[in-house]
PDB file of N, CA and C in Angstrom:
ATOM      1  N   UNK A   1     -29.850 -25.908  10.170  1.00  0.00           N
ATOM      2  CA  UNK A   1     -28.997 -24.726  10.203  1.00  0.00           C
ATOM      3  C   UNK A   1     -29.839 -23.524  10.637  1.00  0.00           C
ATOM      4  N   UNK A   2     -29.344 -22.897  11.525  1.00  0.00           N
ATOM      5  CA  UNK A   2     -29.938 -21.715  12.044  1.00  0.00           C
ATOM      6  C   UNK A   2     -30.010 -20.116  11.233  1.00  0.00           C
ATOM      7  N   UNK A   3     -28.936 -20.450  10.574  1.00  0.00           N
ATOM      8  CA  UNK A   3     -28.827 -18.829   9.553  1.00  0.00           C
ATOM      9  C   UNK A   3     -27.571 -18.236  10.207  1.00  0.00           C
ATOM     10  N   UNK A   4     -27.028 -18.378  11.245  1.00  0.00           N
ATOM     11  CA  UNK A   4     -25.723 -18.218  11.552  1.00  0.00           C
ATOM     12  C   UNK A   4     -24.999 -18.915  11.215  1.00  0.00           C
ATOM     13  N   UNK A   5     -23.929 -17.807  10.186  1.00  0.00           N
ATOM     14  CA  UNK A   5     -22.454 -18.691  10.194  1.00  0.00           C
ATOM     15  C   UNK A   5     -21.732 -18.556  11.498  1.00  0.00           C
ATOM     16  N   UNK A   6     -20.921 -19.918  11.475  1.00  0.00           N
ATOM     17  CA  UNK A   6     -19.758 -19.921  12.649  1.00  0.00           C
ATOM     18  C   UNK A   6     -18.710 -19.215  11.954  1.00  0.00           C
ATOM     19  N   UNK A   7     -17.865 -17.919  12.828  1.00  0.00           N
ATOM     20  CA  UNK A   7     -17.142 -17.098  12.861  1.00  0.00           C
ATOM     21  C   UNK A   7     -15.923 -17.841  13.037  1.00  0.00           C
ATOM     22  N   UNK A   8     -14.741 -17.524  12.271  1.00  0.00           N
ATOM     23  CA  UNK A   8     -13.317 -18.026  13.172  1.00  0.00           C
ATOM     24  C   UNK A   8     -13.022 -17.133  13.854  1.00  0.00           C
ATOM     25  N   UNK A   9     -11.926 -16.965  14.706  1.00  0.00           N
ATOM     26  CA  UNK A   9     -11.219 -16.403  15.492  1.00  0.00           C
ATOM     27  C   UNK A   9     -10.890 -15.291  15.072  1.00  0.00           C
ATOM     28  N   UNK A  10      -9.903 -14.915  13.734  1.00  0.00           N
ATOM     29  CA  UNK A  10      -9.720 -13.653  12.977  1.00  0.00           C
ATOM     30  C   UNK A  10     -11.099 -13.370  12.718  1.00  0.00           C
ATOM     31  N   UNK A  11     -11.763 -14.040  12.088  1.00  0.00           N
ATOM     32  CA  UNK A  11     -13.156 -13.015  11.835  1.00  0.00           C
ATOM     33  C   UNK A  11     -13.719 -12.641  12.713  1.00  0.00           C
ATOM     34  N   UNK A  12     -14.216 -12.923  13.665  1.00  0.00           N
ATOM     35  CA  UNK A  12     -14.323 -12.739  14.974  1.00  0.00           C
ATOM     36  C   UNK A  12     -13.504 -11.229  16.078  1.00  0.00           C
ATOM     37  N   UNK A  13     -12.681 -11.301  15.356  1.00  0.00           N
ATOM     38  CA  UNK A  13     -11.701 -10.119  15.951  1.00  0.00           C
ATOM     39  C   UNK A  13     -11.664  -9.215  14.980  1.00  0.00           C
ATOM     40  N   UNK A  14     -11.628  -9.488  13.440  1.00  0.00           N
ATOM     41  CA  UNK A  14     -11.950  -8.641  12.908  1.00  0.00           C
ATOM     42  C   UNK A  14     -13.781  -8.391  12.635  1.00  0.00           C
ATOM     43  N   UNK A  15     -14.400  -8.612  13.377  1.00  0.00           N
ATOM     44  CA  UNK A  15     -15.868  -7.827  13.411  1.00  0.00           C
ATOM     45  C   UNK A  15     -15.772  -6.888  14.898  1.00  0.00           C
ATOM     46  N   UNK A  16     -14.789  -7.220  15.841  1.00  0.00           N
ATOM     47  CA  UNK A  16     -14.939  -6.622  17.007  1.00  0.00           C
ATOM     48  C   UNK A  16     -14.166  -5.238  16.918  1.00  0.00           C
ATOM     49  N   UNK A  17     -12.739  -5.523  15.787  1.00  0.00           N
ATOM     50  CA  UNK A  17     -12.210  -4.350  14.862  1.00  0.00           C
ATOM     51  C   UNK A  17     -13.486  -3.006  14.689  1.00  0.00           C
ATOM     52  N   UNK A  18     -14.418  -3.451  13.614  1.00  0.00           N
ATOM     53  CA  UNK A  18     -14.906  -2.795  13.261  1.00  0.00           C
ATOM     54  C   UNK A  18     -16.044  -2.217  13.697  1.00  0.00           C
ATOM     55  N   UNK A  19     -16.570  -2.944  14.964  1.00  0.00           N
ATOM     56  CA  UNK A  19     -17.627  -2.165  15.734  1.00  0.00           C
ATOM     57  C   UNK A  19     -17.013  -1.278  16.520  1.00  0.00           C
ATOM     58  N   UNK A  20     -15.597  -1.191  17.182  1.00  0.00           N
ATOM     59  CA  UNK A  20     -15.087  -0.577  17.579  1.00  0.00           C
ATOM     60  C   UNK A  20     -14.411   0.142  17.563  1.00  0.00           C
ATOM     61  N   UNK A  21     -14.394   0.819  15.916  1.00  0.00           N
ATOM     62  CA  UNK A  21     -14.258   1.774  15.454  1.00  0.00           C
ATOM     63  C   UNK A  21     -12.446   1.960  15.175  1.00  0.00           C
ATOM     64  N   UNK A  22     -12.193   0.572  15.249  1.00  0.00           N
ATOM     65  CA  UNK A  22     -10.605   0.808  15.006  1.00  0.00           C
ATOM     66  C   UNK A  22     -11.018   1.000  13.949  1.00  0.00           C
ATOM     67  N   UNK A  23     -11.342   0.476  12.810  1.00  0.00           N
ATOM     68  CA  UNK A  23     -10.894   0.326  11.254  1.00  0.00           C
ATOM     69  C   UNK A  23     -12.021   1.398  10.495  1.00  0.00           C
ATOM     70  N   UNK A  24     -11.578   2.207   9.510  1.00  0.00           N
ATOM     71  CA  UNK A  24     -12.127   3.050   9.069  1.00  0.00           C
ATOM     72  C   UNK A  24     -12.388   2.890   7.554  1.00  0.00           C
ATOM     73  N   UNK A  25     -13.281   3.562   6.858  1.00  0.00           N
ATOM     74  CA  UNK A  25     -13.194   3.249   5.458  1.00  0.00           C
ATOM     75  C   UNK A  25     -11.920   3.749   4.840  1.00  0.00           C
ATOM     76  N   UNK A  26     -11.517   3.721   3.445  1.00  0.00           N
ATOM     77  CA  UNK A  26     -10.701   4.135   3.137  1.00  0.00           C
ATOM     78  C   UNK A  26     -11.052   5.218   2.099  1.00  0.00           C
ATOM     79  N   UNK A  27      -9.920   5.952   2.110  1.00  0.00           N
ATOM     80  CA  UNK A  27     -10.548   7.736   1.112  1.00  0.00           C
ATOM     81  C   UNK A  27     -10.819   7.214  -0.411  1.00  0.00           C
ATOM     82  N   UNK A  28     -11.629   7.861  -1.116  1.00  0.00           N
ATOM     83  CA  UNK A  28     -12.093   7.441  -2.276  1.00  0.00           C
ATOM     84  C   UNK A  28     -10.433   7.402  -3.372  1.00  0.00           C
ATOM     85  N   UNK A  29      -9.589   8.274  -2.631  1.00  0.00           N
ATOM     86  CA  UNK A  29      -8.292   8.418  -3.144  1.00  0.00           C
ATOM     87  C   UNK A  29      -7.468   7.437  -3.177  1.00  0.00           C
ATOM     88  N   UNK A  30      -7.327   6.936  -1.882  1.00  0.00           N
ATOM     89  CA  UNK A  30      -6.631   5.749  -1.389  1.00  0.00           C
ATOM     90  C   UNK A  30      -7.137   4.722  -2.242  1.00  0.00           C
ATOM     91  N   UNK A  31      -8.325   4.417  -2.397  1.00  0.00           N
ATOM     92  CA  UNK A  31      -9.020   3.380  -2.839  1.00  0.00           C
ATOM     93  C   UNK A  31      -8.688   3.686  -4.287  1.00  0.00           C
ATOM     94  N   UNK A  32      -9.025   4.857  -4.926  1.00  0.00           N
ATOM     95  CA  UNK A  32      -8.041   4.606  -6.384  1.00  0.00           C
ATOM     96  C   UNK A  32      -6.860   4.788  -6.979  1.00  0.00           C
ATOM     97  N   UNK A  33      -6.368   4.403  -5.578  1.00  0.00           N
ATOM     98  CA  UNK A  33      -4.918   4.359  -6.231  1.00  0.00           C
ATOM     99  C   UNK A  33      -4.571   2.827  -6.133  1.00  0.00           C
ATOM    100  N   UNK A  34      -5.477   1.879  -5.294  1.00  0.00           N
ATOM    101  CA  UNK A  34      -5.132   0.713  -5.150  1.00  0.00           C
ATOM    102  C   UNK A  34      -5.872   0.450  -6.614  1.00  0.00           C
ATOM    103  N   UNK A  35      -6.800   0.651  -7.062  1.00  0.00           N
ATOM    104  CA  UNK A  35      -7.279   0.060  -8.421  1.00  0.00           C
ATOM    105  C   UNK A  35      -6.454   0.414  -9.189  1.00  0.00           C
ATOM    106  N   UNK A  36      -5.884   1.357  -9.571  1.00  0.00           N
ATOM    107  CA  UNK A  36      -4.891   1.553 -10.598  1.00  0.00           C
ATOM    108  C   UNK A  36      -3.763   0.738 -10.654  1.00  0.00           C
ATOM    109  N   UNK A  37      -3.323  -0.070  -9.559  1.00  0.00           N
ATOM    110  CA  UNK A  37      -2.181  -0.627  -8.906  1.00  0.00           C
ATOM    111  C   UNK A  37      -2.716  -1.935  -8.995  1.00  0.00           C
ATOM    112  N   UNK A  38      -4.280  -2.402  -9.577  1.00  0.00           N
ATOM    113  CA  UNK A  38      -3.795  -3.624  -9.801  1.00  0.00           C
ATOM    114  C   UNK A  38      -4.530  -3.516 -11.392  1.00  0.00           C
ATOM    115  N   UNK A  39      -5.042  -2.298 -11.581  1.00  0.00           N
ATOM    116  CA  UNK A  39      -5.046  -2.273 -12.989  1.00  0.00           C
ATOM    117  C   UNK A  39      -3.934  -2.804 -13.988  1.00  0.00           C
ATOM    118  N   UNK A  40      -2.890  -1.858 -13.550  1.00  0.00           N
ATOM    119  CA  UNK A  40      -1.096  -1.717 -14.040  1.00  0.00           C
ATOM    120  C   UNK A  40      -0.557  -3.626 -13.977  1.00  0.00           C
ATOM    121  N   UNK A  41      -1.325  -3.615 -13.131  1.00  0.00           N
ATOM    122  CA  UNK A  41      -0.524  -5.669 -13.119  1.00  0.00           C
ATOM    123  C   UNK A  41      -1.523  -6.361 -14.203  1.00  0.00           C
ATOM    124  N   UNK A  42      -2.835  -5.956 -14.393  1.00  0.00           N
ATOM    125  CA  UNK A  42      -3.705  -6.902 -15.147  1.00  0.00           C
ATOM    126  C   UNK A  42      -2.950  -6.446 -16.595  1.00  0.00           C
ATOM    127  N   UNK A  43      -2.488  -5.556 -17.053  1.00  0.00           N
ATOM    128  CA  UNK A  43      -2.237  -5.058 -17.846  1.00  0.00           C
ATOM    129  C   UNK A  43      -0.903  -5.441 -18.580  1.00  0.00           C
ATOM    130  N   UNK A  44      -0.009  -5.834 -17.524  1.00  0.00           N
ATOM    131  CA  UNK A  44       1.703  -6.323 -17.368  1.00  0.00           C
ATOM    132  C   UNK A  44       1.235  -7.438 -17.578  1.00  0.00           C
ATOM    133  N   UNK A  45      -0.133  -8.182 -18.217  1.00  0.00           N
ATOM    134  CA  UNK A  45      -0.172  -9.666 -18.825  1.00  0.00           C
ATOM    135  C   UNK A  45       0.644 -11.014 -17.895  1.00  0.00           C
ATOM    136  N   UNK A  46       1.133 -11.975 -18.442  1.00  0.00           N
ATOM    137  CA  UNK A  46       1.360 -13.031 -17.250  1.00  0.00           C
ATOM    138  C   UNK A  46       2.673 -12.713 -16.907  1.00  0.00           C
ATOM    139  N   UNK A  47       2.848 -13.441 -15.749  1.00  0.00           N
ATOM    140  CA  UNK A  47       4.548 -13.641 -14.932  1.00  0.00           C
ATOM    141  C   UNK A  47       4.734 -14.466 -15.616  1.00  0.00           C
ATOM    142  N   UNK A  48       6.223 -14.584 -16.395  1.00  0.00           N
ATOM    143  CA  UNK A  48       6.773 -15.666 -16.687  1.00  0.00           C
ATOM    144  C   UNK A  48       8.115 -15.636 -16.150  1.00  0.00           C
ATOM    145  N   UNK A  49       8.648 -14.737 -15.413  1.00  0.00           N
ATOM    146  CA  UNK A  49       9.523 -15.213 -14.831  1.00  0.00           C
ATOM    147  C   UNK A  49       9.200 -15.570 -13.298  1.00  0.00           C
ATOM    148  N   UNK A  50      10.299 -16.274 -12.714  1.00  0.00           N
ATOM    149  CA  UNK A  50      10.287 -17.073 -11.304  1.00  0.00           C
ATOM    150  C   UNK A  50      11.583 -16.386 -10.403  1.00  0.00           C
ATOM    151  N   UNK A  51      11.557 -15.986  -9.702  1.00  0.00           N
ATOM    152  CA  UNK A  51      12.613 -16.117  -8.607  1.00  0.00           C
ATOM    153  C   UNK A  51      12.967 -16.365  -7.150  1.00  0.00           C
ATOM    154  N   UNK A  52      13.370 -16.664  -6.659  1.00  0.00           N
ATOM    155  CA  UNK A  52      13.613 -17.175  -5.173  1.00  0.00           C
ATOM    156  C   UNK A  52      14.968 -16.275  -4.576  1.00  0.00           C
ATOM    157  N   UNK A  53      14.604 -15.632  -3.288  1.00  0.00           N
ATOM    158  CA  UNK A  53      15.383 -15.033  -2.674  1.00  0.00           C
ATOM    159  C   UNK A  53      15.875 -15.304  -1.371  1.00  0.00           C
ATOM    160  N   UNK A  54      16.785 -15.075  -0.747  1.00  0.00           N
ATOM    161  CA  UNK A  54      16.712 -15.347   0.743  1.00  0.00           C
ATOM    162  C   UNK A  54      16.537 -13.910   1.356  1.00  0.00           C
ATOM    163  N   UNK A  55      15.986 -13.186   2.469  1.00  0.00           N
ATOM    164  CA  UNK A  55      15.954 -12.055   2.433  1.00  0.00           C
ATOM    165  C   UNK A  55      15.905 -12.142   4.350  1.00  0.00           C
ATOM    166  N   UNK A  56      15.832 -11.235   5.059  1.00  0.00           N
ATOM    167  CA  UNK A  56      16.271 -11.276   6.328  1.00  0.00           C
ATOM    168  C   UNK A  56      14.977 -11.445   7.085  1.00  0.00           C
ATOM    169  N   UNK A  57      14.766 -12.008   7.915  1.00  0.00           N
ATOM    170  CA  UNK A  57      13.809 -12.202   8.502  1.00  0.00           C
ATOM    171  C   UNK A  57      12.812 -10.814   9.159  1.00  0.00           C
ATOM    172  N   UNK A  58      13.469 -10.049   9.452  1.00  0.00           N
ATOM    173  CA  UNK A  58      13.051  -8.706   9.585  1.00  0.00           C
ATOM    174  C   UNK A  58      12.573  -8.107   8.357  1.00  0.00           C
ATOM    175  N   UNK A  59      13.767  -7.820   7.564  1.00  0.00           N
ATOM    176  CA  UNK A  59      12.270  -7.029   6.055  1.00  0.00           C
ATOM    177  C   UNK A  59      11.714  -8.042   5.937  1.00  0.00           C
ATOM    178  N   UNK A  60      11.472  -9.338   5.812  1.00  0.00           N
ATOM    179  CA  UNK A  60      10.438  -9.954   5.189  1.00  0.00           C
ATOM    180  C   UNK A  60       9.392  -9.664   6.218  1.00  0.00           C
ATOM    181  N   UNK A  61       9.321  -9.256   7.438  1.00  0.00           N
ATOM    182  CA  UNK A  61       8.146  -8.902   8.127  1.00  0.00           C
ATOM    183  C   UNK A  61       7.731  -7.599   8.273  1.00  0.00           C
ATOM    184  N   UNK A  62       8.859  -6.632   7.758  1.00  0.00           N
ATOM    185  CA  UNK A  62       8.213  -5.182   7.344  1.00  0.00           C
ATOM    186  C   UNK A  62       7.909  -5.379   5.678  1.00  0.00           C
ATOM    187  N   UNK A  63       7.923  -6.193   5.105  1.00  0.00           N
ATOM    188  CA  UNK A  63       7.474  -5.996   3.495  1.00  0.00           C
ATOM    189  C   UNK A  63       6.352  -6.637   3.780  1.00  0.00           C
ATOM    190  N   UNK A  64       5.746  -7.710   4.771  1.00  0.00           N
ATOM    191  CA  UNK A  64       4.635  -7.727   4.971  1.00  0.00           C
ATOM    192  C   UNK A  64       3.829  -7.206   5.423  1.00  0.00           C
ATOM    193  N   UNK A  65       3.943  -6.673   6.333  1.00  0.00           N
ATOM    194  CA  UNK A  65       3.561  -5.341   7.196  1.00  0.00           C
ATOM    195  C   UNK A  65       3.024  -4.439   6.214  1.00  0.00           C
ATOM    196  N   UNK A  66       4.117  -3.952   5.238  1.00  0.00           N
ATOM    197  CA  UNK A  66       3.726  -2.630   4.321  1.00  0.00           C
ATOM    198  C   UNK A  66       2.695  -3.351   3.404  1.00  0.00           C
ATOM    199  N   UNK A  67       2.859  -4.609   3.079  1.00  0.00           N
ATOM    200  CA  UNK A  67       2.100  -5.107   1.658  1.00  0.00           C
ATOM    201  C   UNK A  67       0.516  -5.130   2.373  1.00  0.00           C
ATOM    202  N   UNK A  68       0.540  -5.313   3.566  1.00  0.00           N
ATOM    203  CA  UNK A  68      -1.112  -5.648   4.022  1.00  0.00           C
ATOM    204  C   UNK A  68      -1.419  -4.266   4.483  1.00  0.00           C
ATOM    205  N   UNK A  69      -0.329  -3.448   4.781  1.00  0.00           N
ATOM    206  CA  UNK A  69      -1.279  -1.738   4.768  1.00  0.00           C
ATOM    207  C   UNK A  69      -1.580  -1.448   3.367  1.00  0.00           C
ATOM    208  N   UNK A  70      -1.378  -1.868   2.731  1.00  0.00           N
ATOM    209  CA  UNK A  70      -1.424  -1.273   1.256  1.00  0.00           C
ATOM    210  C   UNK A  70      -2.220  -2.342   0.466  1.00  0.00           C
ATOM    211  N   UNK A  71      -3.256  -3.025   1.200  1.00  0.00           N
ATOM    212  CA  UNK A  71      -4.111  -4.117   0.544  1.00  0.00           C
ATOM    213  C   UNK A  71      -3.454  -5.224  -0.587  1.00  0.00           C
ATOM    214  N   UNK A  72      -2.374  -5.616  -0.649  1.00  0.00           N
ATOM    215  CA  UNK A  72      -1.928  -6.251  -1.346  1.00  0.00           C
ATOM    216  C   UNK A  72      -1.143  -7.258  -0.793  1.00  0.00           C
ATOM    217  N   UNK A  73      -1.151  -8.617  -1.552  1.00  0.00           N
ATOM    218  CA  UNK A  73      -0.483  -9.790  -1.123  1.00  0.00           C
ATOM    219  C   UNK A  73       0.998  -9.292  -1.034  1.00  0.00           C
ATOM    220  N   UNK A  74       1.923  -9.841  -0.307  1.00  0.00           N
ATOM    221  CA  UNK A  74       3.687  -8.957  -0.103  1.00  0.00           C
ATOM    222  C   UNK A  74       4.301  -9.620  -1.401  1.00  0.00           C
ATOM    223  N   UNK A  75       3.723 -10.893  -1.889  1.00  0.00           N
ATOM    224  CA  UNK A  75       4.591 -11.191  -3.346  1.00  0.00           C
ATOM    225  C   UNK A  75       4.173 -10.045  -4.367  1.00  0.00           C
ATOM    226  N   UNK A  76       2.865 -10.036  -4.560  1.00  0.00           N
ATOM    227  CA  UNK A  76       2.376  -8.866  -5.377  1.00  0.00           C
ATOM    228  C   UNK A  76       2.988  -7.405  -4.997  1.00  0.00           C
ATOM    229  N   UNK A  77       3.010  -6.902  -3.894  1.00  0.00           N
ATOM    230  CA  UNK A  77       3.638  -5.610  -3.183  1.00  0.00           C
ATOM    231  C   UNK A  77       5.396  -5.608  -3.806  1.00  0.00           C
ATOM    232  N   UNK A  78       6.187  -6.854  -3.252  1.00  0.00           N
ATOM    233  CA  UNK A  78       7.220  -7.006  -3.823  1.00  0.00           C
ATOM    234  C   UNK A  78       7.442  -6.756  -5.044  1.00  0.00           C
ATOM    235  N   UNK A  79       7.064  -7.701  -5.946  1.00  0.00           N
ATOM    236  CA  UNK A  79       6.925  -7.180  -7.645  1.00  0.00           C
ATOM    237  C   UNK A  79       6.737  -6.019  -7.953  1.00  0.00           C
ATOM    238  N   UNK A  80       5.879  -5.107  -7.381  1.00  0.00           N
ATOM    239  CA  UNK A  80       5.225  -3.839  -7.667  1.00  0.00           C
ATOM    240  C   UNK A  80       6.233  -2.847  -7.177  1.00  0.00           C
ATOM    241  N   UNK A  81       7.173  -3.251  -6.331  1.00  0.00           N
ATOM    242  CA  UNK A  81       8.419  -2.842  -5.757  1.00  0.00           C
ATOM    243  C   UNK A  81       9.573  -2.714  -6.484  1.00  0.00           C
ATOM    244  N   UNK A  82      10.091  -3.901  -7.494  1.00  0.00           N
ATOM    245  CA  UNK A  82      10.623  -3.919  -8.134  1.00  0.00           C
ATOM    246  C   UNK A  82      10.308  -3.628  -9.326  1.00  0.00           C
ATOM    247  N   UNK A  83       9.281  -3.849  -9.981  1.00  0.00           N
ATOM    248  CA  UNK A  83       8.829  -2.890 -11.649  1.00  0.00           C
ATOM    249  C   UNK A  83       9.112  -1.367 -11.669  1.00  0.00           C
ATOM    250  N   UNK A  84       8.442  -0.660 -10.639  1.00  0.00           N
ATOM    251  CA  UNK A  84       8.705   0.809  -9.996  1.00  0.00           C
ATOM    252  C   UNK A  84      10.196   0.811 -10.378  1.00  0.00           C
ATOM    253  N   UNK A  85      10.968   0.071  -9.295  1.00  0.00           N
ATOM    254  CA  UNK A  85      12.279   0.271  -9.376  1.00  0.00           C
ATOM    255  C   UNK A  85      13.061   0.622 -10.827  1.00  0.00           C
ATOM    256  N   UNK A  86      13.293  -0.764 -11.332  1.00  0.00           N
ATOM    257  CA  UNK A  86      13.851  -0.550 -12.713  1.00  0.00           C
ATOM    258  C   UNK A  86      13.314   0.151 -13.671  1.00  0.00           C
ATOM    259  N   UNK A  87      11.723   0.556 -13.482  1.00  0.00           N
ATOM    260  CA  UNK A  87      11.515   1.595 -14.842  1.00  0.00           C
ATOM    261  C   UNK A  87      11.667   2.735 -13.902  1.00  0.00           C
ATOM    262  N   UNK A  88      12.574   3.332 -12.978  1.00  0.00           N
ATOM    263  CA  UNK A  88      12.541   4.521 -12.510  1.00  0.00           C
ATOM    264  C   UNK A  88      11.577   4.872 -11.769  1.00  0.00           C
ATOM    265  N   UNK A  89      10.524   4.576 -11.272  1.00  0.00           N
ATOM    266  CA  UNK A  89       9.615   5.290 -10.829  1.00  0.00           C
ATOM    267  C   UNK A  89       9.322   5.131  -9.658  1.00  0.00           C
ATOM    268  N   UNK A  90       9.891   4.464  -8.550  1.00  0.00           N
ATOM    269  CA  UNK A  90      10.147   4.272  -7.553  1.00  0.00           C
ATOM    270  C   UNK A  90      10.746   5.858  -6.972  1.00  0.00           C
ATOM    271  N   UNK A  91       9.526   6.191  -5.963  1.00  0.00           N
ATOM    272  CA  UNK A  91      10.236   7.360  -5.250  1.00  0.00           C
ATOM    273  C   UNK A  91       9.401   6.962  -3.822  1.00  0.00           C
ATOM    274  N   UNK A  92      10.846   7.949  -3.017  1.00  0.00           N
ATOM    275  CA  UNK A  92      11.273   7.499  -0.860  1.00  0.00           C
ATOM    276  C   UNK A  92       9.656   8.372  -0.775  1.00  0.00           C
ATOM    277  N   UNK A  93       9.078   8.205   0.025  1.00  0.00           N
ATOM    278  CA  UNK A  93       8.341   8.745   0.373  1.00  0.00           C
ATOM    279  C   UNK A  93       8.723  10.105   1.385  1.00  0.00           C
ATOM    280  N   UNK A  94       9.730   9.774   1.957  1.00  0.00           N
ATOM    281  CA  UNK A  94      10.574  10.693   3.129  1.00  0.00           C
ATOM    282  C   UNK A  94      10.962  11.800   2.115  1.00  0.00           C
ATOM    283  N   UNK A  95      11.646  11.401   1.132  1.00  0.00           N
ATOM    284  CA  UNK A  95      12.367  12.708  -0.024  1.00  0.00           C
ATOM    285  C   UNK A  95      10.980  13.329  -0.164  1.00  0.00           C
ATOM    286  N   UNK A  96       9.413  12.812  -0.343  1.00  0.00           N
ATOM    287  CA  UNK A  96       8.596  13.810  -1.050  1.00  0.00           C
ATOM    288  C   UNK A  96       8.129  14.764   0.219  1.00  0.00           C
ATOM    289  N   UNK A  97       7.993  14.020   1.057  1.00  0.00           N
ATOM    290  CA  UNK A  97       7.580  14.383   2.603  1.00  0.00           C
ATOM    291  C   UNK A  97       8.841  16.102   2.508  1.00  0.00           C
ATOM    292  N   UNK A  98      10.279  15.577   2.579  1.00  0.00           N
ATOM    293  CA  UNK A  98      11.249  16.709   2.844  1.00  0.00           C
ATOM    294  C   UNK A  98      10.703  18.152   1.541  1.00  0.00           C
ATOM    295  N   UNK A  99      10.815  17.451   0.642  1.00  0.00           N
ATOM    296  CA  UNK A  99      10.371  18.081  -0.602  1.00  0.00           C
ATOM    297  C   UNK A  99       9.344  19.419  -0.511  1.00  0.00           C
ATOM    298  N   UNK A 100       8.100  18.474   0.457  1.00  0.00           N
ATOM    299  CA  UNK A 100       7.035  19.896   0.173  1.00  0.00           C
ATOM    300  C   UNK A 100       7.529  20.447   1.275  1.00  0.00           C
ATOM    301  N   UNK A 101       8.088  20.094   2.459  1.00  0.00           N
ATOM    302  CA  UNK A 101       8.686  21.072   3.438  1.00  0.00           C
ATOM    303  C   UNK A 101       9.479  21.942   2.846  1.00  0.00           C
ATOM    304  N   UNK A 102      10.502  22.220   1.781  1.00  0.00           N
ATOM    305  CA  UNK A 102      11.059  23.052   1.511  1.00  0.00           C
ATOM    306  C   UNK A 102      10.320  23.816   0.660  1.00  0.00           C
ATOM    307  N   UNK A 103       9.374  23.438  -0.219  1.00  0.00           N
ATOM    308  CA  UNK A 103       8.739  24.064  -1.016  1.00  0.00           C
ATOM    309  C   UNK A 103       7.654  24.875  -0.538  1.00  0.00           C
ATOM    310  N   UNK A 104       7.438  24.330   0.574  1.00  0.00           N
ATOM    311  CA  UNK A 104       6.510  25.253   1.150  1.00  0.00           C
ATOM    312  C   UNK A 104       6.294  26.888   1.440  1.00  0.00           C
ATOM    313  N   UNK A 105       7.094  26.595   1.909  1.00  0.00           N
ATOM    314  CA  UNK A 105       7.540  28.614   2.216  1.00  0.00           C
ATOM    315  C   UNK A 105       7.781  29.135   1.053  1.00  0.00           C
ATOM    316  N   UNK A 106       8.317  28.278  -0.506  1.00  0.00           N
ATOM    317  CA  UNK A 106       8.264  29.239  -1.534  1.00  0.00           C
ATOM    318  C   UNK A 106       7.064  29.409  -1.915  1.00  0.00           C
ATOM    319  N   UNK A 107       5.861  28.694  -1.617  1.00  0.00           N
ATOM    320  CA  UNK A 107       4.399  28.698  -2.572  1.00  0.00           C
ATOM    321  C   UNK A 107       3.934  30.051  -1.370  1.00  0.00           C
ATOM    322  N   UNK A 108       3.952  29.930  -0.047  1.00  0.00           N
ATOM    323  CA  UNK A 108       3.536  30.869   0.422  1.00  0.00           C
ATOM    324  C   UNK A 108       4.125  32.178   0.203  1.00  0.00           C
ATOM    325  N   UNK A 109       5.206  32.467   0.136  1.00  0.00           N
ATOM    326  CA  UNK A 109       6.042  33.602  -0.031  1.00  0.00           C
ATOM    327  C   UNK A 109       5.326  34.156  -2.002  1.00  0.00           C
ATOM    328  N   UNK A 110       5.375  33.193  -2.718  1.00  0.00           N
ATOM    329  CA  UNK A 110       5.065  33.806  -3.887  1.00  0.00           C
ATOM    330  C   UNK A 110       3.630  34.147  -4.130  1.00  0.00           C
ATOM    331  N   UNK A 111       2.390  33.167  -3.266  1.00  0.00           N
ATOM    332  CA  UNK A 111       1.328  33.998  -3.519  1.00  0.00           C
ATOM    333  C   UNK A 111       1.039  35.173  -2.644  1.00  0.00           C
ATOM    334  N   UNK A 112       1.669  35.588  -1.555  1.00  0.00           N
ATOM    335  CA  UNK A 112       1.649  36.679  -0.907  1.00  0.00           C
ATOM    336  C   UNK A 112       2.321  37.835  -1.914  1.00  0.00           C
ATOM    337  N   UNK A 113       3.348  38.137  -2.813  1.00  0.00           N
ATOM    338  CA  UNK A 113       3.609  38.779  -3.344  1.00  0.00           C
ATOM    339  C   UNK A 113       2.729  39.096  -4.270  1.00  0.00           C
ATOM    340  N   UNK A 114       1.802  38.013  -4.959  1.00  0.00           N
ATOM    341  CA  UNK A 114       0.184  38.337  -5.610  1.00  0.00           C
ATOM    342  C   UNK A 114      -0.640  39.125  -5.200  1.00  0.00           C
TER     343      UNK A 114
END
């Protein structure tokens, strides 16, 4: 053995990723919010329930899509989708996005009156 491992194909493309400056680190922020997010599951103790869905071939390839931007397996992403949900805490990202747009002009308008 020479001391080189043989590369597959994805690894291979993902090392050419990263010399080439597609892929970037991630913000110390980003990064703890993913630990907290699988803190919150180590914590939610075991799955004991099971379910099976049929779901459309399209979201199942944008819930994968979103689950691998967001470092997480899409079953795990899913679950984490639905816990949010039913305890309420599930919020659009678009509503928070609209949100500080409106709020905006009041934070500026009130510290200018300061």
């Amino acid at each position: 053995m020479n001391g080189t491992a043989k590369l597959s194909r994805k690894e291979r493309d993902i090392e050419k990723a990263i010399g080439g400056g597609r892929w970037k680190s991630a913000s110390r922020e980003e990064t703890a919010k993913h630990v907290k997010t699988a803190q919150a599951f180590l914590r939610s103790g075991k799955k004991e329930g099971r379910i099976n869905i049929r779901i459309a071939e399209g979201d199942l390839a944008l819930i994968k899509r979103t689950a691998d931007s967001e470092g997480l397996p899409y079953q795990t992403f899913m679950a984490s989708v639905l816990h949010k949900y039913v305890n309420g805490q599930l919020v659009d990202r678009r509503v928070l996005t609209e949100l500080k747009v409106i709020m905006a002009p009041k934070k500026r308008a009130k510290s200018a009156k300061t």
